[in-house]
C-alpha atoms as a PDB file:
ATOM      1  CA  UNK A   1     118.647 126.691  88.201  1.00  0.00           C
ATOM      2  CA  UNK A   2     116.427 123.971  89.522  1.00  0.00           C
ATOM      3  CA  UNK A   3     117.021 125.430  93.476  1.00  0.00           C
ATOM      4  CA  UNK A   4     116.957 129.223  92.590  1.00  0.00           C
ATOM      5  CA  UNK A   5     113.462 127.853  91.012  1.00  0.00           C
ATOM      6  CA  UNK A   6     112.143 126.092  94.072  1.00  0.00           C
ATOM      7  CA  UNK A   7     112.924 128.903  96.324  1.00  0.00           C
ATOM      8  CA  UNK A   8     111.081 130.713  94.194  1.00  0.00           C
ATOM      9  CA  UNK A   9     108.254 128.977  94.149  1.00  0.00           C
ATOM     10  CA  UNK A  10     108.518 128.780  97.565  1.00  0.00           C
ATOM     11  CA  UNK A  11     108.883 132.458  98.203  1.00  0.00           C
ATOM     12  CA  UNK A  12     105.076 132.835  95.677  1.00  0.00           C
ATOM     13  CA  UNK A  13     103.278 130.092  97.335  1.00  0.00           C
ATOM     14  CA  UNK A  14     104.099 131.506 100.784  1.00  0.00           C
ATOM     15  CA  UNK A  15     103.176 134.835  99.505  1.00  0.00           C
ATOM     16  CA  UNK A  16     100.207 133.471  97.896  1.00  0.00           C
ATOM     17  CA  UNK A  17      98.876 132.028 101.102  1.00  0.00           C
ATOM     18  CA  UNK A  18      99.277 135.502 103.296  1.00  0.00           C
ATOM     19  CA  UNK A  19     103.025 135.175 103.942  1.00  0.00           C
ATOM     20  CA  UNK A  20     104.948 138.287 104.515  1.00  0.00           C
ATOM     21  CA  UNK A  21     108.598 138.405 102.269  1.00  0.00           C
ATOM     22  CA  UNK A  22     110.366 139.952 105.432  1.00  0.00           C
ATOM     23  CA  UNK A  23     109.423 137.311 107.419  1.00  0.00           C
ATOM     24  CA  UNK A  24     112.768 135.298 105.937  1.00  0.00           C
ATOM     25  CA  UNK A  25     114.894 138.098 107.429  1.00  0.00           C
ATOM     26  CA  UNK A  26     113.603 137.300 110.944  1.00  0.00           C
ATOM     27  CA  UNK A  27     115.468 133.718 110.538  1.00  0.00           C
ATOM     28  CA  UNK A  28     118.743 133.626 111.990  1.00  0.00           C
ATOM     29  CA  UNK A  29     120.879 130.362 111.555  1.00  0.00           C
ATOM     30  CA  UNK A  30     123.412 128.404 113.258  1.00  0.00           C
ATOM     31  CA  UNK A  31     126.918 129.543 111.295  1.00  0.00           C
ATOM     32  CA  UNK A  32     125.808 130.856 107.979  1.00  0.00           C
ATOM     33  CA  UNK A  33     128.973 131.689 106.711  1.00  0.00           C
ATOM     34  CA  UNK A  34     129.473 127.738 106.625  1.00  0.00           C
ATOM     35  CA  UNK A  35     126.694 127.025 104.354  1.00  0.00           C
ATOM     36  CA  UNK A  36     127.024 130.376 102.514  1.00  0.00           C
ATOM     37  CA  UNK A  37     130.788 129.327 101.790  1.00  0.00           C
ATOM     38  CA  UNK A  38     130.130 125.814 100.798  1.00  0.00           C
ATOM     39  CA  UNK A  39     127.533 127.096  98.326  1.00  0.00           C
ATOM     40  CA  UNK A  40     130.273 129.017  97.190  1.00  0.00           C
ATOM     41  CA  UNK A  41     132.787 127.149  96.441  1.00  0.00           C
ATOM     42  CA  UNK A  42     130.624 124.323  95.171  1.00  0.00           C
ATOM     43  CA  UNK A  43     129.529 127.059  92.682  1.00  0.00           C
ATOM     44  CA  UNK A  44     132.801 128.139  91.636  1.00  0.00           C
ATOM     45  CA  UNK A  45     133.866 124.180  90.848  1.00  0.00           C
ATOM     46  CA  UNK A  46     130.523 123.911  88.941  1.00  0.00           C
ATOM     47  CA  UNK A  47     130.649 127.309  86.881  1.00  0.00           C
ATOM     48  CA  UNK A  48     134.204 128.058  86.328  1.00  0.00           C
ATOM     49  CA  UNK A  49     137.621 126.742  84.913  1.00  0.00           C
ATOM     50  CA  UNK A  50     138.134 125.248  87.766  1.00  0.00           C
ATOM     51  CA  UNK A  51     136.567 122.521  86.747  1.00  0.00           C
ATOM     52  CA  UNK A  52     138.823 121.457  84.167  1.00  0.00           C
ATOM     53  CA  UNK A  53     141.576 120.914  86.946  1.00  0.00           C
ATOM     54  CA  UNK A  54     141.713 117.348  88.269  1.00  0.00           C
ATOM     55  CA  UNK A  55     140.876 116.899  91.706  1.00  0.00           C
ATOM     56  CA  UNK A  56     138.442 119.853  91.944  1.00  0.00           C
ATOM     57  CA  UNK A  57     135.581 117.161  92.267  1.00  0.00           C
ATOM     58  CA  UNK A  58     137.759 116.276  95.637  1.00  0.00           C
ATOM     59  CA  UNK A  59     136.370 120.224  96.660  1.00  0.00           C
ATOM     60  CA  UNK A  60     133.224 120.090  95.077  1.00  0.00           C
ATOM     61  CA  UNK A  61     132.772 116.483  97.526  1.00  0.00           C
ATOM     62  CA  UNK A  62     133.887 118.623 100.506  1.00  0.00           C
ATOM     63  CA  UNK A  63     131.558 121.909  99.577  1.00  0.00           C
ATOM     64  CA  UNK A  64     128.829 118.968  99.480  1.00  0.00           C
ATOM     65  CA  UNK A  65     129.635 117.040 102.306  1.00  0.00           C
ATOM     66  CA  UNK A  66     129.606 120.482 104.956  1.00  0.00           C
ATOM     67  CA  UNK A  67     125.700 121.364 103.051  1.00  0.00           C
ATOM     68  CA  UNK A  68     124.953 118.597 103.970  1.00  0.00           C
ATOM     69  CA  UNK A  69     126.382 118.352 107.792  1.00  0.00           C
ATOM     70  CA  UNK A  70     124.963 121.704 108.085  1.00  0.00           C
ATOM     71  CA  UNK A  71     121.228 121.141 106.796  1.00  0.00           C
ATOM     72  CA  UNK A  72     121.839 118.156 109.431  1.00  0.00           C
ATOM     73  CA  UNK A  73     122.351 120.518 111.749  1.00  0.00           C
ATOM     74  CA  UNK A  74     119.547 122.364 111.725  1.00  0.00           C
ATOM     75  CA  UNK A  75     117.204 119.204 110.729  1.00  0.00           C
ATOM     76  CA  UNK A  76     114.953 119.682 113.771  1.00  0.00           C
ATOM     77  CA  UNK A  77     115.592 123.196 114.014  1.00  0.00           C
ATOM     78  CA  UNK A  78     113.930 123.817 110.295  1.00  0.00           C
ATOM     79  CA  UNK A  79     111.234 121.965 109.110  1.00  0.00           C
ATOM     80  CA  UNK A  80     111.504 120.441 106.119  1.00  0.00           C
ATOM     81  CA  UNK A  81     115.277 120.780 105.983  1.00  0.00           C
ATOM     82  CA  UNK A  82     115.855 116.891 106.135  1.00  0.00           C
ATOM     83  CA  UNK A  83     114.689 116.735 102.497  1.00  0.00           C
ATOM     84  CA  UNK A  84     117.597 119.033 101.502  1.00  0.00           C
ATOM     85  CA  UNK A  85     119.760 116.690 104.340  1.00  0.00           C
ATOM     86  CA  UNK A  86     118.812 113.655 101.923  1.00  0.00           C
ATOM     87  CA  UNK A  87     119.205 114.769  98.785  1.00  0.00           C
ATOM     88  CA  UNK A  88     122.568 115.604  99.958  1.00  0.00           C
ATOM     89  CA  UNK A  89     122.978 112.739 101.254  1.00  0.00           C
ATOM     90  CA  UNK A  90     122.094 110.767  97.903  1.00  0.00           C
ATOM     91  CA  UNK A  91     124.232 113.057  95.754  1.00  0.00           C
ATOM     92  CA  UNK A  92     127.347 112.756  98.255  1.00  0.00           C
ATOM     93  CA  UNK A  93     126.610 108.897  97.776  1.00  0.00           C
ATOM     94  CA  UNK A  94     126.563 108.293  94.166  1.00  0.00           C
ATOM     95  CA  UNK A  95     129.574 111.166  93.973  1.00  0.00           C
ATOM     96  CA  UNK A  96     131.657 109.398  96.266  1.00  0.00           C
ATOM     97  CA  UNK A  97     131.018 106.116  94.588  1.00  0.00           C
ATOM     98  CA  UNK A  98     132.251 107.387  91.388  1.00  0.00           C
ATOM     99  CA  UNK A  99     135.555 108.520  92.385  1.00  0.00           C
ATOM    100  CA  UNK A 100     134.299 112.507  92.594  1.00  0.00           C
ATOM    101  CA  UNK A 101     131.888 112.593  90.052  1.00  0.00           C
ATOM    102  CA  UNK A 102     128.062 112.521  89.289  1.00  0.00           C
ATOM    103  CA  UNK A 103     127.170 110.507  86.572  1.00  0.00           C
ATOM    104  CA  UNK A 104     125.282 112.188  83.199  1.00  0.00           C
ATOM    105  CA  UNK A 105     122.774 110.271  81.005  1.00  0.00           C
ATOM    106  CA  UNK A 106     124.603 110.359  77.718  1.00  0.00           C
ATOM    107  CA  UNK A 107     120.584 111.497  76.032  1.00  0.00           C
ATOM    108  CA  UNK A 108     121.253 114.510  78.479  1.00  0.00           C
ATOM    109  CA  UNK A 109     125.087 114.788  78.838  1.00  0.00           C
ATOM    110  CA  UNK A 110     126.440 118.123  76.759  1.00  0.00           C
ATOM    111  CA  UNK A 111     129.058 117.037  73.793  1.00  0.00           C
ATOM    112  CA  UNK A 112     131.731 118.391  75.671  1.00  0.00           C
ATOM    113  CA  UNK A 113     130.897 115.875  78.160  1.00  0.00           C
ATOM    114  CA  UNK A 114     130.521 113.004  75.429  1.00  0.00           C
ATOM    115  CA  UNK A 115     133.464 113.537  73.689  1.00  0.00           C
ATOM    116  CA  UNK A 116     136.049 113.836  76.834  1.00  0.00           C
ATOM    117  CA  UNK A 117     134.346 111.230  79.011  1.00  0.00           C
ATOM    118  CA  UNK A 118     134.767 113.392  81.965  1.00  0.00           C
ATOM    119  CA  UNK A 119     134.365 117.320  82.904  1.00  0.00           C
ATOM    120  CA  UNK A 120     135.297 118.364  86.383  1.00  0.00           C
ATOM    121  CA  UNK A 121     132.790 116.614  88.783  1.00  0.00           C
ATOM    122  CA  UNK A 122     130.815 115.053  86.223  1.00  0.00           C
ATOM    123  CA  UNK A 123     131.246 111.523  84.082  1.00  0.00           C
ATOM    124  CA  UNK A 124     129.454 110.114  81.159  1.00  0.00           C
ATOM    125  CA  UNK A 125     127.236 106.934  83.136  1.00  0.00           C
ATOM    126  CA  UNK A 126     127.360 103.447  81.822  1.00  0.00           C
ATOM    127  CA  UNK A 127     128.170  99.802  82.658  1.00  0.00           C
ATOM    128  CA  UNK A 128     131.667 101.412  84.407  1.00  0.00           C
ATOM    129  CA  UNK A 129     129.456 104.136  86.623  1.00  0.00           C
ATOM    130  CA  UNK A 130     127.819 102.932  89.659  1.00  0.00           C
ATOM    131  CA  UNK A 131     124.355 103.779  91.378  1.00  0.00           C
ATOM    132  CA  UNK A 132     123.234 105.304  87.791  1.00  0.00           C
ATOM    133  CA  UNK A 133     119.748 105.425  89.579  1.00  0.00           C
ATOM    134  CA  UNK A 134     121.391 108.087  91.460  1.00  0.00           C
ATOM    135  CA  UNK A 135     122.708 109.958  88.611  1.00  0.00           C
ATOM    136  CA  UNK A 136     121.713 112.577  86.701  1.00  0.00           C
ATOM    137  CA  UNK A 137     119.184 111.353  84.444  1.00  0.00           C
ATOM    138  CA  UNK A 138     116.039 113.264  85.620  1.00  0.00           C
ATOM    139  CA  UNK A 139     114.843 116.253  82.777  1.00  0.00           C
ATOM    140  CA  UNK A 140     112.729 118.871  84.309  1.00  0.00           C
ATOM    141  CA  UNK A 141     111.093 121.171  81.348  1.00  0.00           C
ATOM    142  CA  UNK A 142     111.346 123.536  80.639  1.00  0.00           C
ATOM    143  CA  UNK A 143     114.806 123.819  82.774  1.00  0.00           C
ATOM    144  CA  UNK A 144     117.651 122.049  80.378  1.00  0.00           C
ATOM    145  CA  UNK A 145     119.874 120.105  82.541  1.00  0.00           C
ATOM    146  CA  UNK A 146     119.879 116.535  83.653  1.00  0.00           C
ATOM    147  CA  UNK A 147     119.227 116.355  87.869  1.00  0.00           C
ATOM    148  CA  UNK A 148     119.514 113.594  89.938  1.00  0.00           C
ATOM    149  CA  UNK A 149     116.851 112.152  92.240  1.00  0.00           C
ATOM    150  CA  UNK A 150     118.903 114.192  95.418  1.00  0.00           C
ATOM    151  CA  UNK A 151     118.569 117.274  93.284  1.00  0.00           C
ATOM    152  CA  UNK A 152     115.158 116.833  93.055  1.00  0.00           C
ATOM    153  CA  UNK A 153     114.198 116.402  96.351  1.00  0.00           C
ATOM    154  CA  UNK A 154     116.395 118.400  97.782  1.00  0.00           C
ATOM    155  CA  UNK A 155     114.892 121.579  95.580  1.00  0.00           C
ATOM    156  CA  UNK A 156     111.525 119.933  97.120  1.00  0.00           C
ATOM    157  CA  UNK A 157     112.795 120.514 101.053  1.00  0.00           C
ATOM    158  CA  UNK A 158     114.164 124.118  99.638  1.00  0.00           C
ATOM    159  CA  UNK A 159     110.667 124.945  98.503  1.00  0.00           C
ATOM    160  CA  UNK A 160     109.047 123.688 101.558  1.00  0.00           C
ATOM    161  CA  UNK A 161     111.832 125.223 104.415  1.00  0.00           C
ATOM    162  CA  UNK A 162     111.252 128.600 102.235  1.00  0.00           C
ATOM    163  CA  UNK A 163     107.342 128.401 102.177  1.00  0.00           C
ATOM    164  CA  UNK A 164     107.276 127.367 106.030  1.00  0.00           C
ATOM    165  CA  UNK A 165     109.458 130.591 106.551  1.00  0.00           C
ATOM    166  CA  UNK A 166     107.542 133.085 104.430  1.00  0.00           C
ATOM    167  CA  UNK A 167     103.966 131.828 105.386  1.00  0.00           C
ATOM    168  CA  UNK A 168     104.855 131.144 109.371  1.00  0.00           C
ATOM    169  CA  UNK A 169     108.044 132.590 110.739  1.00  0.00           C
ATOM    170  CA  UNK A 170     106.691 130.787 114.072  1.00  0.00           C
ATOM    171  CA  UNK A 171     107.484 127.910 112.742  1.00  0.00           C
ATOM    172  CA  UNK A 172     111.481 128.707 113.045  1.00  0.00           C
ATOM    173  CA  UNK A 173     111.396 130.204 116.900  1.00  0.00           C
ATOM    174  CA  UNK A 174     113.696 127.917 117.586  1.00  0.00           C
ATOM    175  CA  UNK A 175     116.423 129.157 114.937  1.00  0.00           C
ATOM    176  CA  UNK A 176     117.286 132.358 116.361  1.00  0.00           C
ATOM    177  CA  UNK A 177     119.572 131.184 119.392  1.00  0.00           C
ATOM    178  CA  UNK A 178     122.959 130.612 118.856  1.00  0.00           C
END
């Protein structure tokens, strides 16, 4: 919810500034379909049953690992895209350090969550968690869920690449050659 949100936002403040909406169909990226899948698939792990099945937090660290190699890809390519590259970068961290998954406050972890311990890629934090400063323990209102410092800024670099593209398509020249 947060990224669809900062996109969003992104998308108004570029308008808002004498952007043009079509100017984000002018970008053309290096292999879409990679980032497009890993979205994907780190969406089905997140919103499905799938994440009751051990070792779909293995996937969901894969789906996040290629976001990240691909935003790292195109860091010079699209400004502001290294803030998405970090937050990536600190989620894939604290994930990896956790055996798979992202720790949850317990003041903003669901019950499900409380009473099992663990859900899919996501683990109750305490003394046994590590790099809880890393975790998700970060409430934006009016949006309800917990996000971690990487969430946050990588919905910041989202807002920002999106702005750039709707206010200046100039600014992504370099984008549209293979």
């Amino acid at each position: 919810m947060l990224f669809l949100f900062a996109i969003f936002l992104g998308i108004v403040a570029g308008l808002l500034t004498g952007g043009k909406l079509g100017n984000l169909g002018r970008i053309r990226f290096r292999w879409p379909w990679l980032v497009v899948l890993a979205v994907l698939v780190r969406g089905a792990v997140l919103l499905t049953p799938l994440n009751r099945f051990e070792g779909a937090q293995y996937v969901y660290v894969l789906s996040l690992a290629a976001i990240g190699a691909w935003t790292a890809v195109h860091w010079r390519r699209l400004p502001g895209v290294w803030m998405v590259t970090a937050g990536s970068a600190l989620n894939l961290l604290v994930i990896v350090a956790n055996g798979g998954r992202m720790p949850v406050a317990p003041e903003l972890a669901g019950s499900a969550l409380l009473d099992r311990g663990t859900i899919g890629q996501y683990t109750v934090m305490g003394s046994g968690t590590q790099l809880n400063l890393l975790g998700d323990w970060i409430r934006m209102y009016p949006i309800p869920e917990a996000y971690s410092p990487g969430d946050v800024l990588i919905a910041l670099g989202l807002a920002i690449v999106v702005f750039l593209a709707v206010r200046n398509p100039g600014a992504y020249e370099g984008v549209t050659r293979p």
